[in-house]
N, C-alpha and C. Protein backbone atom coordinates (compact mmCIF):
# COMPACT_ATOMS: atom_id res chain seq x y z
N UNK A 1 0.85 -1.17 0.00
CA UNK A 1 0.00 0.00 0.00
C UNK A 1 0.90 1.24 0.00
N UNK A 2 0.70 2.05 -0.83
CA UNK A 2 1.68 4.06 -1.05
C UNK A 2 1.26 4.57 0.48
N UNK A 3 2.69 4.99 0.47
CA UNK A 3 2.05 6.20 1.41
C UNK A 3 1.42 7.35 1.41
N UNK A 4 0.92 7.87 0.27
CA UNK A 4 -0.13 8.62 0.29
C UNK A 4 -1.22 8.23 0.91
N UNK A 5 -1.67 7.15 0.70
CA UNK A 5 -2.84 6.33 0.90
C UNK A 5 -3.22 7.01 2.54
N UNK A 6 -2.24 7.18 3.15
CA UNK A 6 -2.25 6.95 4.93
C UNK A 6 -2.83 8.80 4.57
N UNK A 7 -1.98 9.40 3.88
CA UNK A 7 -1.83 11.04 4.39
C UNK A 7 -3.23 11.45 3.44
N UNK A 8 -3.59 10.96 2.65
CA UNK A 8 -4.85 11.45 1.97
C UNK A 8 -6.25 11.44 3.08
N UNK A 9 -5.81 10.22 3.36
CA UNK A 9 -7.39 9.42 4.45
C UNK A 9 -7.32 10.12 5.71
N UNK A 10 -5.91 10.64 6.20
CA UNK A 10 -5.88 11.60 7.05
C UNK A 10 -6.18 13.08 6.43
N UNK A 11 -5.92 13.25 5.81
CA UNK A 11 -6.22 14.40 5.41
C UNK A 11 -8.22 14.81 5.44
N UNK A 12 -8.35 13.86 4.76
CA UNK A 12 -9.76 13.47 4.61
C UNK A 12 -10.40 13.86 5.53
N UNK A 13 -10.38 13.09 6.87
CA UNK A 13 -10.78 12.99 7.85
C UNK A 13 -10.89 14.03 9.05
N UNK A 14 -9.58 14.66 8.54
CA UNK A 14 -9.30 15.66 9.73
C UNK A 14 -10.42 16.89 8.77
N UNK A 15 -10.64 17.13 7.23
CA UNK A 15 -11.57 18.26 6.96
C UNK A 15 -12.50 17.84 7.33
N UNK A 16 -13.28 16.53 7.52
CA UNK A 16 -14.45 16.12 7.54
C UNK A 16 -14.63 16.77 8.97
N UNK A 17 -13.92 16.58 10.08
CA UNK A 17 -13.74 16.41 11.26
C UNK A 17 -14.28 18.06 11.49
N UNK A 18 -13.22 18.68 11.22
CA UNK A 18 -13.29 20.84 10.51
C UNK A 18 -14.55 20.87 10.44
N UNK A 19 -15.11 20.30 9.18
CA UNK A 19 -16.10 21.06 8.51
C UNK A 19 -17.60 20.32 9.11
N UNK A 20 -17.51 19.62 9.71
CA UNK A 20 -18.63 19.66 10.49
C UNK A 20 -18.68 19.96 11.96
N UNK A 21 -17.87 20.36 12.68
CA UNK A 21 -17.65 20.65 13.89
C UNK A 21 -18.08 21.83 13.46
N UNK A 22 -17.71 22.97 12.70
CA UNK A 22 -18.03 24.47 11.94
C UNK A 22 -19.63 24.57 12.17
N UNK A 23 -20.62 23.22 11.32
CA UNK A 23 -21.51 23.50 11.26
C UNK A 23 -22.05 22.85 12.32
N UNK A 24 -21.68 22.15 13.18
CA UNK A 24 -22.39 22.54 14.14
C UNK A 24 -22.40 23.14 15.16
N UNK A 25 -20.66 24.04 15.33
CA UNK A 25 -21.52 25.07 16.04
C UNK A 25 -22.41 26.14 15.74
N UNK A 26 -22.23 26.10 14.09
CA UNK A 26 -23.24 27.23 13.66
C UNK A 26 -24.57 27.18 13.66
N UNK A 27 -25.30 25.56 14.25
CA UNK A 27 -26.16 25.27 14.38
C UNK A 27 -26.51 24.64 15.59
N UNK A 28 -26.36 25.46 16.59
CA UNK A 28 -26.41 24.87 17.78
C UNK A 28 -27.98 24.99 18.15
N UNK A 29 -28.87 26.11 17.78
CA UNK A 29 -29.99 25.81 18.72
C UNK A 29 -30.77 24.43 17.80
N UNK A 30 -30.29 24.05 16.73
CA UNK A 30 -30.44 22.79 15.99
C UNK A 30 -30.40 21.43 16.80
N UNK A 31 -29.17 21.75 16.88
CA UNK A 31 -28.63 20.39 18.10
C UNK A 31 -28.80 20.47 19.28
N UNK A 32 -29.53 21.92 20.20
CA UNK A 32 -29.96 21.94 21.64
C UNK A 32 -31.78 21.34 21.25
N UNK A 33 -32.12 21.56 20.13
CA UNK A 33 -33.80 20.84 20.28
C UNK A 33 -33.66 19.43 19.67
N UNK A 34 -32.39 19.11 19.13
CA UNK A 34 -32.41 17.61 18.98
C UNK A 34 -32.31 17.07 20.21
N UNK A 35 -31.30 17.85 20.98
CA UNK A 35 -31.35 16.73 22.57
C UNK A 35 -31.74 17.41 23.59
N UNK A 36 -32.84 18.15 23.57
CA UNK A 36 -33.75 18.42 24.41
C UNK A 36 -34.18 18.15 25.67
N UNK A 37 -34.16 18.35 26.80
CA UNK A 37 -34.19 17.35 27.61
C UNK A 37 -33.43 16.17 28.07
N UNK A 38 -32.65 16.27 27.63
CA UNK A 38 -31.45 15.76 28.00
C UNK A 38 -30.14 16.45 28.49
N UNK A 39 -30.12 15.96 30.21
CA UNK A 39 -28.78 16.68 30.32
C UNK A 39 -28.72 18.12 30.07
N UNK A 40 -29.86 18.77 31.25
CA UNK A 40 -30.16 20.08 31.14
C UNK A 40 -29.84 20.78 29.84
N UNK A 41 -30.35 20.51 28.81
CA UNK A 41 -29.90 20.90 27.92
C UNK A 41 -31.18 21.90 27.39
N UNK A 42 -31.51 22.91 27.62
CA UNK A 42 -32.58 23.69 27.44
C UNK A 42 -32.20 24.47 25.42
N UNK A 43 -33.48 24.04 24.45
CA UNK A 43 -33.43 25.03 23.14
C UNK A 43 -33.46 26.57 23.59
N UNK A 44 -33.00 27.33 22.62
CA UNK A 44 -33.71 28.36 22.77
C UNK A 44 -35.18 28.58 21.84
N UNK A 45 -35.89 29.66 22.17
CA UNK A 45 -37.27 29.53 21.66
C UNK A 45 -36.90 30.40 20.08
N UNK A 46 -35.73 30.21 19.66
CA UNK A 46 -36.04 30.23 17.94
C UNK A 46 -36.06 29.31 17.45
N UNK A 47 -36.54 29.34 16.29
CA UNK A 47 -36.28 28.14 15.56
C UNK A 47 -35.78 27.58 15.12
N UNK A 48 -35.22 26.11 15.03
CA UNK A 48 -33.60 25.40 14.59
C UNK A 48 -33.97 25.75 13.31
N UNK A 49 -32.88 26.01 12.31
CA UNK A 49 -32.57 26.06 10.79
C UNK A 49 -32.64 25.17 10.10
N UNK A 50 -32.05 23.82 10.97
CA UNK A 50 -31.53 22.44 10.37
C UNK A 50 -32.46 21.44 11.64
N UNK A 51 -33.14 20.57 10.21
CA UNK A 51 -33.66 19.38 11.23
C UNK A 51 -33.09 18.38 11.82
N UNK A 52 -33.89 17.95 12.76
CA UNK A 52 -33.10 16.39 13.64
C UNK A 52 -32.64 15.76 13.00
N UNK A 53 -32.79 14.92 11.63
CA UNK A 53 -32.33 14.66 10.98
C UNK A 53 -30.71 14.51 10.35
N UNK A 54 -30.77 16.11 10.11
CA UNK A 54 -29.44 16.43 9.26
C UNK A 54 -28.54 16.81 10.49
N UNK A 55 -28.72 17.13 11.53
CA UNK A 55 -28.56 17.30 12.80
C UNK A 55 -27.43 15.86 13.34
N UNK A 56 -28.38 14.85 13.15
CA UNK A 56 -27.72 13.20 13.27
C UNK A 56 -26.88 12.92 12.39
N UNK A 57 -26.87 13.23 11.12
CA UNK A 57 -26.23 13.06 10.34
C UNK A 57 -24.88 13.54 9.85
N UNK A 58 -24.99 15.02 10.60
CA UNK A 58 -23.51 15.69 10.98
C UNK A 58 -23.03 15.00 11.96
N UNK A 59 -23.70 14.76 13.42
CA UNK A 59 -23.25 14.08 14.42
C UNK A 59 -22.14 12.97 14.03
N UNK A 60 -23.04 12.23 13.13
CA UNK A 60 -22.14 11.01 12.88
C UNK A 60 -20.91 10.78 12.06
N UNK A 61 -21.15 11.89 10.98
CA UNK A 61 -19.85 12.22 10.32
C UNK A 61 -18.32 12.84 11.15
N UNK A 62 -19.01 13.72 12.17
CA UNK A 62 -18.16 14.12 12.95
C UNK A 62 -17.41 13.47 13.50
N UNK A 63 -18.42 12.08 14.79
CA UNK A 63 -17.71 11.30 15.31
C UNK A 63 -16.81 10.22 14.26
N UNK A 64 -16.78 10.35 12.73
CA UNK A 64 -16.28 9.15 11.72
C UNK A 64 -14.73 9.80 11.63
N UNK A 65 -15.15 11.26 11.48
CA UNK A 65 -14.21 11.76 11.30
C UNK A 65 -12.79 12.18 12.15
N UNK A 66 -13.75 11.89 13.51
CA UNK A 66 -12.65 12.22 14.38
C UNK A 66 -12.13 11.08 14.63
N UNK A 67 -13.09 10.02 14.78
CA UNK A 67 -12.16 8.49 15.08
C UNK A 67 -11.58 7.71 13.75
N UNK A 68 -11.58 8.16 12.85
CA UNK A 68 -10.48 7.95 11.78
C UNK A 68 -8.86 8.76 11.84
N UNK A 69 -9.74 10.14 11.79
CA UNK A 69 -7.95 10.85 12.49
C UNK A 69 -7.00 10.24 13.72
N UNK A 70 -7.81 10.10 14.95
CA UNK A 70 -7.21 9.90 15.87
C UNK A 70 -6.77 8.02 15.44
N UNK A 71 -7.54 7.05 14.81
CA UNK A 71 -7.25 5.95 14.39
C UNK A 71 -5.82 5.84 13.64
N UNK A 72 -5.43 6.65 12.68
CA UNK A 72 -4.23 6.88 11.83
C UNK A 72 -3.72 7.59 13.10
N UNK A 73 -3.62 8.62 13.38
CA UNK A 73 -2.52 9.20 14.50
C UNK A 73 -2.05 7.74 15.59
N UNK A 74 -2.77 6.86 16.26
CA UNK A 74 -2.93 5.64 16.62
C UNK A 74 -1.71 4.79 15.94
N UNK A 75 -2.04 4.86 14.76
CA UNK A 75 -1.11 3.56 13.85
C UNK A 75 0.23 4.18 13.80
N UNK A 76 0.11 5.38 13.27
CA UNK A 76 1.33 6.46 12.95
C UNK A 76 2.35 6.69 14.26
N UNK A 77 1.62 6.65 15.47
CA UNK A 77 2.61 6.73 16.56
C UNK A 77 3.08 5.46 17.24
N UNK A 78 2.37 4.51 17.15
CA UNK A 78 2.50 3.16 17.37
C UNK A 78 3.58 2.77 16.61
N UNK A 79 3.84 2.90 15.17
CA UNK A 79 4.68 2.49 14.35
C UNK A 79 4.11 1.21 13.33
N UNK A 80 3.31 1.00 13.36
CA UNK A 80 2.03 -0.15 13.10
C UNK A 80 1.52 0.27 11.36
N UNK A 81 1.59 1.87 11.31
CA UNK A 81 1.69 2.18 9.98
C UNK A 81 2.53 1.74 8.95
N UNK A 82 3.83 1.58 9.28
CA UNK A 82 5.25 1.14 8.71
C UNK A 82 4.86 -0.02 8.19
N UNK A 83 4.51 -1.00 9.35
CA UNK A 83 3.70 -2.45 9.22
C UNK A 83 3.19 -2.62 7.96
N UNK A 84 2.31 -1.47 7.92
CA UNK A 84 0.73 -1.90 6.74
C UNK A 84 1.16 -1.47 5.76
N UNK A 85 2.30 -0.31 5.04
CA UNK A 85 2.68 0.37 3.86
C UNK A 85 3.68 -1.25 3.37
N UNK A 86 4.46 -1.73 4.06
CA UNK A 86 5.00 -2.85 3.78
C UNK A 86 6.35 -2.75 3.49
């Protein structure tokens, strides 16, 4: 396997990681009426922009994105990367 392969997928990951962390803090009263009630977590009384939905769906990209970065940082400091390029 190239070593690009490692620095692209990191690369990848860490914008994915950026660019939805961005939007959601730009959409926070979004994500305070998705988890509502939970964990004193009070909306405010405007209205979210972005539904529950797309809301979850950043969520999850976020968490993909961050546990792929930190996954390669993982291999990369371990030395375990060396391993897999061959």
């Amino acid at each position: 396997m190239p070593l690009w392969i490692f620095e692209t997928v990191y690369g990848v990951a860490i914008v994915v990681a950026l660019g939805t962390g961005i939007w959601l803090l730009l959409h926070l009263t979004a994500v305070a009426r998705t988890f509502a009630g939970k964990a004193d977590i009070v909306p405010s009384p405007k209205p979210a922009r972005a539904s529950r939905r797309s809301v979850r769906r950043v969520l999850a990209a976020f968490a993909a994105g961050v546990t792929v970065a930190m996954a390669i940082q993982v291999l990369a400091t371990m030395g375990l990367a060396n391993a897999l390029i061959g």
